[in-house]
Protein backbone atom coordinates (compact mmCIF):
# COMPACT_ATOMS: atom_id res chain seq x y z
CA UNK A 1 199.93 -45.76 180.98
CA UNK A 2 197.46 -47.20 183.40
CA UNK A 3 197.23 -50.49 185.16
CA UNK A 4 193.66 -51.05 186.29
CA UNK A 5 191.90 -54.36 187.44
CA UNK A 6 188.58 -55.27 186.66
CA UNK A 7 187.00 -56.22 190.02
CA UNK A 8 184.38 -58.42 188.95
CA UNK A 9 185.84 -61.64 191.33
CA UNK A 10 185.13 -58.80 194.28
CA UNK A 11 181.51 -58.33 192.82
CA UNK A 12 180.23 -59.19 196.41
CA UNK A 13 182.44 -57.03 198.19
CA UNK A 14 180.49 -53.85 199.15
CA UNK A 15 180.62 -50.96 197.08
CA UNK A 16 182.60 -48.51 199.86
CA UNK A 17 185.37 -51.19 200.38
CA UNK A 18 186.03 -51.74 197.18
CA UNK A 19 188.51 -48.44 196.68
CA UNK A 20 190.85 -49.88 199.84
CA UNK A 21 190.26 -53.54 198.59
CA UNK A 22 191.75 -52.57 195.32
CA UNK A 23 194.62 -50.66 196.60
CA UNK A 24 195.62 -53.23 198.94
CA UNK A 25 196.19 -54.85 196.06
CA UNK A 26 198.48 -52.87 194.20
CA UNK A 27 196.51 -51.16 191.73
CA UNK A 28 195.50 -47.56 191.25
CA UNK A 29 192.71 -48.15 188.77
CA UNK A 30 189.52 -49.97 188.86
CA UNK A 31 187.56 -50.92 185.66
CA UNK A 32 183.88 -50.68 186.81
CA UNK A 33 182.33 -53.97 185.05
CA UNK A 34 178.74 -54.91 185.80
CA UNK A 35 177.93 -55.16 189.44
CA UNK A 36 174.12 -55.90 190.98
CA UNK A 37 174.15 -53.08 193.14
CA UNK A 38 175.82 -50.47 190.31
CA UNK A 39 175.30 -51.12 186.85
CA UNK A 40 174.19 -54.88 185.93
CA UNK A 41 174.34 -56.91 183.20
CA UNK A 42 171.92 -55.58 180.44
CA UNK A 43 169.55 -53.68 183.01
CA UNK A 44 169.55 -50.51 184.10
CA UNK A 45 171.65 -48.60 186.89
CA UNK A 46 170.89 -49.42 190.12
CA UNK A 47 172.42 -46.61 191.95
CA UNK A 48 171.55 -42.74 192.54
CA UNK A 49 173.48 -39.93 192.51
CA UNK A 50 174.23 -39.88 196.35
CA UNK A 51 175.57 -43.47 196.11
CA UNK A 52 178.13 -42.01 193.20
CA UNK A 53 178.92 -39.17 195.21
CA UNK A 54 179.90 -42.02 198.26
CA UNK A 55 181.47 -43.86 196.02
CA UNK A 56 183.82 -41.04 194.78
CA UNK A 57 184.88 -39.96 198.01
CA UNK A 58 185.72 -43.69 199.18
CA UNK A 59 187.77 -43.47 195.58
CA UNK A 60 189.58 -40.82 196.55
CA UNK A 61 190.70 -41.55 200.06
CA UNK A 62 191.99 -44.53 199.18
CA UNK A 63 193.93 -42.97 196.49
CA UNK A 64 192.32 -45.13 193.57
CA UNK A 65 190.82 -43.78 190.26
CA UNK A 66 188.49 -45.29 188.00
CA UNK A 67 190.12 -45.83 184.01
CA UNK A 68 186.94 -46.73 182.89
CA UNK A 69 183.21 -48.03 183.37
CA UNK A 70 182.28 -51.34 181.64
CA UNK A 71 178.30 -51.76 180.92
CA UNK A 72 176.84 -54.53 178.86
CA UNK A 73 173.45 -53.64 177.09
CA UNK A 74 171.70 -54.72 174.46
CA UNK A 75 171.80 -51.84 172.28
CA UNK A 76 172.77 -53.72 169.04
CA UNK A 77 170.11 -56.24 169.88
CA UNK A 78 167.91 -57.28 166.60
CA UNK A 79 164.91 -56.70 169.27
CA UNK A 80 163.86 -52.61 169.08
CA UNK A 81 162.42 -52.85 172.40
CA UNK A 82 165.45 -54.46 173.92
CA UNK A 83 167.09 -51.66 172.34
CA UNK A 84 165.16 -48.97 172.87
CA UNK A 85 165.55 -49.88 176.47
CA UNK A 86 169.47 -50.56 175.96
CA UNK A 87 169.52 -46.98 175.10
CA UNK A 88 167.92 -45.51 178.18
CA UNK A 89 170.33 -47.91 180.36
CA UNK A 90 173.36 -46.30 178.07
CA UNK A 91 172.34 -42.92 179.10
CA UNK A 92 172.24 -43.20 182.60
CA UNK A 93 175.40 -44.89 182.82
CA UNK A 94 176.93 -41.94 181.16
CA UNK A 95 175.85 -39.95 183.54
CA UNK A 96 177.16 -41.59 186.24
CA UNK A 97 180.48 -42.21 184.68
CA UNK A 98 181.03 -38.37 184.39
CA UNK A 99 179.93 -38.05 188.16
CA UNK A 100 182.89 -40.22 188.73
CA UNK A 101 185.21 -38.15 187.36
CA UNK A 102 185.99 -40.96 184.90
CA UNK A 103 186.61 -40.15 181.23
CA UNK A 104 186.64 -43.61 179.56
CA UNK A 105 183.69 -46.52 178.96
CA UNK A 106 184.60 -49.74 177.34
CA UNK A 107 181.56 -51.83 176.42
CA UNK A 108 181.42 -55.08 173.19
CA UNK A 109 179.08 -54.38 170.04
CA UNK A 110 176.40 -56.86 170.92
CA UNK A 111 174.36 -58.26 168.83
CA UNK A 112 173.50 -61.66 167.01
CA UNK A 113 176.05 -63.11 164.54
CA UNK A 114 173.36 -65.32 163.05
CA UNK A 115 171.30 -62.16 162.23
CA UNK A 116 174.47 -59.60 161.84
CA UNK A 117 173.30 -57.47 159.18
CA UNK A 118 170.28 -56.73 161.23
CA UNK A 119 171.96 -55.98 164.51
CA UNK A 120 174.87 -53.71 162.67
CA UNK A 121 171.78 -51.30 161.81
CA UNK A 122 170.63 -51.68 165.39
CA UNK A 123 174.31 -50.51 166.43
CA UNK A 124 174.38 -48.02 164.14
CA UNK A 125 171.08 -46.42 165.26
CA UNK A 126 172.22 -46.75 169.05
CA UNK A 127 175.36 -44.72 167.96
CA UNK A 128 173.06 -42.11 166.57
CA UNK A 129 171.12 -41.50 169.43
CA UNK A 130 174.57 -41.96 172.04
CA UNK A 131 177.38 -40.19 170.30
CA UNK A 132 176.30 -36.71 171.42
CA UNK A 133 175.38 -37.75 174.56
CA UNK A 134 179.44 -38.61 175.09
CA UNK A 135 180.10 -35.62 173.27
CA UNK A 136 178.97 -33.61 175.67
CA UNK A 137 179.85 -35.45 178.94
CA UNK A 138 183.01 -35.84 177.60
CA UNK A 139 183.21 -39.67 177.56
CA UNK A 140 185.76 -41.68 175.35
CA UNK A 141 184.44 -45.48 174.09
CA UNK A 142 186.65 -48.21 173.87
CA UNK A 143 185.15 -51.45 171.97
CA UNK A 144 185.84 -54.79 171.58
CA UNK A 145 184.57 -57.28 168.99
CA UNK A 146 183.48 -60.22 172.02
CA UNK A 147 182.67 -63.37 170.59
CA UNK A 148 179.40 -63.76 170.18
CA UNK A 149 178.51 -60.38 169.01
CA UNK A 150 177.63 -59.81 165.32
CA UNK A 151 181.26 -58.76 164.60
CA UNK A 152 183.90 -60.85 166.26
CA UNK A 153 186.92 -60.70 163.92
CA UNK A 154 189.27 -58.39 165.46
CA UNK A 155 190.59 -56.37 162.00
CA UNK A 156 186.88 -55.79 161.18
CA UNK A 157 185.81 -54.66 164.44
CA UNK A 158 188.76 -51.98 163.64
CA UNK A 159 187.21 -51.21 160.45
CA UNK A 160 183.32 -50.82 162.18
CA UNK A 161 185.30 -48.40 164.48
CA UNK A 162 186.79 -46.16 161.86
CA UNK A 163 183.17 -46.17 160.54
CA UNK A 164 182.09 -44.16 163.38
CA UNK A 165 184.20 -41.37 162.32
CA UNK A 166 184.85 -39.82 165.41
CA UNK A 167 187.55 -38.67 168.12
CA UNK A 168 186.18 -40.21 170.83
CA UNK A 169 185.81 -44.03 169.54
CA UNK A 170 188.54 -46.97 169.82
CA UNK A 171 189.57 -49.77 169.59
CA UNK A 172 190.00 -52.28 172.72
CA UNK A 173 192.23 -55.13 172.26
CA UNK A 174 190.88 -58.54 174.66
CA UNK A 175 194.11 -60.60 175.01
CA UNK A 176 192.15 -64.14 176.32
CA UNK A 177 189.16 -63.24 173.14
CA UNK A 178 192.63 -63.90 170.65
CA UNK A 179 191.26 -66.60 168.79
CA UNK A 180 188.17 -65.67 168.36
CA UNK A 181 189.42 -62.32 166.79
CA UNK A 182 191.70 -64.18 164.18
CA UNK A 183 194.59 -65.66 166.21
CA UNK A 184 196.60 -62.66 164.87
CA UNK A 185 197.63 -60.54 167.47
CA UNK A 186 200.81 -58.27 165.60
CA UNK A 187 198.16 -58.14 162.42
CA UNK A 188 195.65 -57.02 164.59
CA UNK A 189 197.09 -54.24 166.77
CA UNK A 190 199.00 -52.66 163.84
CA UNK A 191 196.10 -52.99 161.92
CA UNK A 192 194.40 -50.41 164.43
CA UNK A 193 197.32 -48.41 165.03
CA UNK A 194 196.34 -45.10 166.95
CA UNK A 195 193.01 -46.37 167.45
CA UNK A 196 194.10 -48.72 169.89
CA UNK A 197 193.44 -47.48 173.43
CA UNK A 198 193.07 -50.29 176.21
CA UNK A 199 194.27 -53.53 176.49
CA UNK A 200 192.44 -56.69 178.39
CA UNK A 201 194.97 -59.11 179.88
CA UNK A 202 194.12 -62.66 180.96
CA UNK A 203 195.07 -66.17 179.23
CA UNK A 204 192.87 -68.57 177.36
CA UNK A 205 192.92 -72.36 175.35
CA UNK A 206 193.48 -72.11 171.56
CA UNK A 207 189.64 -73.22 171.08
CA UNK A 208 190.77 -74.56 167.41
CA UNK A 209 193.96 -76.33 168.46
CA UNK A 210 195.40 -78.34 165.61
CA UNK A 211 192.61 -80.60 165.34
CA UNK A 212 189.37 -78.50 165.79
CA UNK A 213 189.10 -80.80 168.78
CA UNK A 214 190.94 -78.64 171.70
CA UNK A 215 187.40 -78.73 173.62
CA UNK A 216 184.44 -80.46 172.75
CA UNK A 217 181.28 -79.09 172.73
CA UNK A 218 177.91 -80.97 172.75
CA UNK A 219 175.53 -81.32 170.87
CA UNK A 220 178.17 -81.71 168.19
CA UNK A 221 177.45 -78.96 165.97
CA UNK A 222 176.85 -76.53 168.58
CA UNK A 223 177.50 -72.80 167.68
CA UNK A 224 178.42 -71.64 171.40
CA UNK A 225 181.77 -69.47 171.45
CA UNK A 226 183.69 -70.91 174.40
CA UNK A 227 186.92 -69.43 176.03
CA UNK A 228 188.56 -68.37 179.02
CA UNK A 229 189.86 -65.31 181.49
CA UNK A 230 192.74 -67.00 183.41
CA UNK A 231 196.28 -65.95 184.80
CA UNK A 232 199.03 -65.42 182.54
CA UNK A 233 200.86 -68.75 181.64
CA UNK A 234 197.60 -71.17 182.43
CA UNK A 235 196.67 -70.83 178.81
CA UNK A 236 198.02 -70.61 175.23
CA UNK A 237 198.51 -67.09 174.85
CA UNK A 238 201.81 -65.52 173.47
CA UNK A 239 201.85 -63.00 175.83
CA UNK A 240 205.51 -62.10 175.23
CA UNK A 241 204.49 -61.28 171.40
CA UNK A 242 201.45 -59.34 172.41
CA UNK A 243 203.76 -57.30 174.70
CA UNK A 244 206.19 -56.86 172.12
CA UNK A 245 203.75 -55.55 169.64
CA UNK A 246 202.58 -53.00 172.08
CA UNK A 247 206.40 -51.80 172.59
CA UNK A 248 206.50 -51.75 168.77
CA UNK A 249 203.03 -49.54 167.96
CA UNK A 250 204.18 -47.43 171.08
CA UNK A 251 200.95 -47.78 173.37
CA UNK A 252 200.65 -46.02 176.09
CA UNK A 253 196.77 -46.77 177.06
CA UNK A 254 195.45 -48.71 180.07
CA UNK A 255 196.14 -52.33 180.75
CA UNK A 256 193.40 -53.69 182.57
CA UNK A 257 193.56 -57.05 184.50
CA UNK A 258 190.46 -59.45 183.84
CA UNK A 259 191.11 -62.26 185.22
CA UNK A 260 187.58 -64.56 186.38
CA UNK A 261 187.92 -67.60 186.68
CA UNK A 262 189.81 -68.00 190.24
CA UNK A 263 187.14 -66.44 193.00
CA UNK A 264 188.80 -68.63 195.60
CA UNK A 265 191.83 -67.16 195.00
CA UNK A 266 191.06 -63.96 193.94
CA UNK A 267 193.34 -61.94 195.83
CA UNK A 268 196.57 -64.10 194.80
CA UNK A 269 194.91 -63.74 191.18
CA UNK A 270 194.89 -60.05 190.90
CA UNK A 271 198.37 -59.17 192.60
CA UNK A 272 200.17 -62.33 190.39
CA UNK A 273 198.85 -60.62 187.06
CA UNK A 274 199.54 -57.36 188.64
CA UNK A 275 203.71 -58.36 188.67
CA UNK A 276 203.57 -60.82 185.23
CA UNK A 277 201.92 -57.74 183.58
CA UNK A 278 204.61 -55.33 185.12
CA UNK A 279 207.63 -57.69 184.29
CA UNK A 280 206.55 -57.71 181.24
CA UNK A 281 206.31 -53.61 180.79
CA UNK A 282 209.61 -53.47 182.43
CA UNK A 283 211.17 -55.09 179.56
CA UNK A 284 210.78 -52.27 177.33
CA UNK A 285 213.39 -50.65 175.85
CA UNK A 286 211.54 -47.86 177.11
CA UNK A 287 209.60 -49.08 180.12
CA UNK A 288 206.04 -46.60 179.83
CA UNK A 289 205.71 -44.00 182.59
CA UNK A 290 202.85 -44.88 184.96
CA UNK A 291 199.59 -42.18 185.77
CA UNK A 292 198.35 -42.25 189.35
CA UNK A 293 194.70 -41.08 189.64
CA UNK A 294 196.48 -37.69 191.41
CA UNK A 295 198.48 -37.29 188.06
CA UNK A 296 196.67 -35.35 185.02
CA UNK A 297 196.55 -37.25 182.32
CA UNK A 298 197.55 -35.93 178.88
C-alpha cells in the first residue's frame, strides 16, 4: 500500500522544494494534481522535458516517489473543440508521467450531467484515441465519478469502468464525494471489487441531511453540487466503516490525502491526516505492508 498526499495546499511552493517539503512531512508519495507551472487545470502542460528531468532528480534525493499524476481536461466535454484540445493536453501529460517514472494517472469523467448522453460519447471517443497511448507508456487510470460530471453515482461509474474493458482502467473511490456517489460506501466498494485501486481521504457535510436543508443554496433551485475536502472528524463521514470495508475487500492500493480547505494550516493538515489515516490502517487485523518509492512494487 501507498500513502501519498495530494499537494495542492503547497501549489505555490516551487516545484524543486516540493520533494523535501513533502517528506518533511511524513509522506513518501506525492499525487501530482494540477499546478500553474506543471500541468493546470484544463490547459495544457506547462513544463518541458528538462524541467521533468529536474524534477525527478529533486524526487529522488529526497527519497519521495510520485503514486500518481492528477490532470483535469475536458475530454468528455459536449464541445469537440474543447475536446479535441482535451486530447492533445491528455497526451502530453502522458508523456511526462512516464518521464517520471510514475505508473499511475487518476483523472474524473468530465462532462455535463444536463447533457450526459452527449458527453458519454465524447468520453468514449477520448478513450479511443487515449487507450493505446497508455498502452504503450505503460500508464494505469484510476477514475472517479466527481460530482458534476455526467456520471456521478458511484456503482455506475463502476459499471462505465468495466465498459472500458481493459487491464489498465479502475476504479477510484473519493471518500469526502460520498454523498454525491450514493451515500453507500460498503455497497459501493464491494460493488467494484478488484477494480478498486486508490482511495481519496478527506471529510465532508452530508449535503442532504435529514431535511434536504443541511446547506442552502441560492437561487433556490440551483443545480450546483456543493461539498467539501476537510480533515478527518470535521465532517460527517464514517470513516471507521469506509476503513473497515477496505480491510474486508482486502485493498492494498494507494491512500492519498486530499485535504483543501486549510491553506493556513496546511502543514498541521497534511501530517494530522497522515496519523488519523495510519491509526486507522493499524487497526487491521492485518495492518497492510507499506511501499517506499525504493521498494518495487508488485
Amino acid at each position: 500500500m501507498k500513502l501519498a498526499l495530494d499537494p495542492y495546499m503547497f501549489r505555490r511552493t516551487p516545484l524543486p522544494e516540493l520533494p523535501r517539503l513533502v517528506a518533511e512531512l511524513g509522506y513518501q508519495w506525492i499525487e501530482l494534481s494540477p499546478r500553474d507551472d506543471f500541468i493546470p487545470f484544463f490547459n495544457h502542460p506547462r513544463v518541458d522535458d528538462s524541467t521533468v528531468a529536474a524534477f525527478k532528480k529533486e524526487l529522488g534525493a529526497a527519497g519521495v516517489g510520485i503514486s500518481s499524476v492528477l490532470p483535469l481536461f475536458r475530454w468528455s466535454g459536449p464541445d469537440e473543440d474543447d475536446r479535441q484540445a482535451a486530447v492533445r493536453y491528455w497526451k502530453r501529460a502522458i508523456q511526462i508521467t512516464a518521464a517520471l517514472g510514475a505508473d499511475t494517472m487518476n483523472s474524473e469523467f468530465n462532462g455535463r450531467p444536463e447533457q450526459a448522453g452527449r458527453s458519454e460519447a465524447q468520453f468514449w471517443r477520448s478513450m479511443e484515441e487515449l487507450l493505446p497511448v497508455f498502452e504503450r507508456e505503460g500508464i494505469k487510470l484510476a477514475l472517479e465519478p466527481h460530482p458534476d460530471d455526467f456520471e456521478e453515482d458511484g456503482k455506475a461509474a463502476v459499471d462505465l469502468i468495466r465498459g472500458i474493458n481493459s487491464p489498465l482502467v479502475s476504479f477510484l473511490y473519493c471518500a469526502p464525494h460520498t454523498f454525491h456517489m450514493g451515500n453507500d460506501a460498503k455497497g459501493i466498494i464491494d460493488y467494484a471489487g478488484d477494480l478498486l485501486t486508490n482511495i481519496h481521504v478527506a471529510d465532508s457535510f452530508d449535503h442532504t441531511g435529514s431535511s434536504g436543508l443541511r446547506y442552502i443554496v441560492n437561487p433556490p433551485g440551483s443545480t450546483v453540487r456543493v461539498h467539501q475536502h476537510l480533515d478527518i472528524g470535521q465532517g460527517e463521514v464514517d470513516f471507521g466503516e469506509l476503513f473497515s470495508c477496505l480491510e474486508s475487500a482486502g485493498f492494498d492500493g494507494t491512500v492519498t490525502t486530499c485535504v483543501f480547505a486549510w491553506e493556513e494550516r496546511a502543514r498541521e493538515s497534511s501530517t494530522f491526516m497522515l496519523q488519523k489515516i495510519t491509526d486507522y490502517l493499524a487497526d487491521w487485523t492485518k495492518p497492510p505492508t507499506f511501499v517506499s518509492p525504493s521498494t518495487p512494487s508488485q
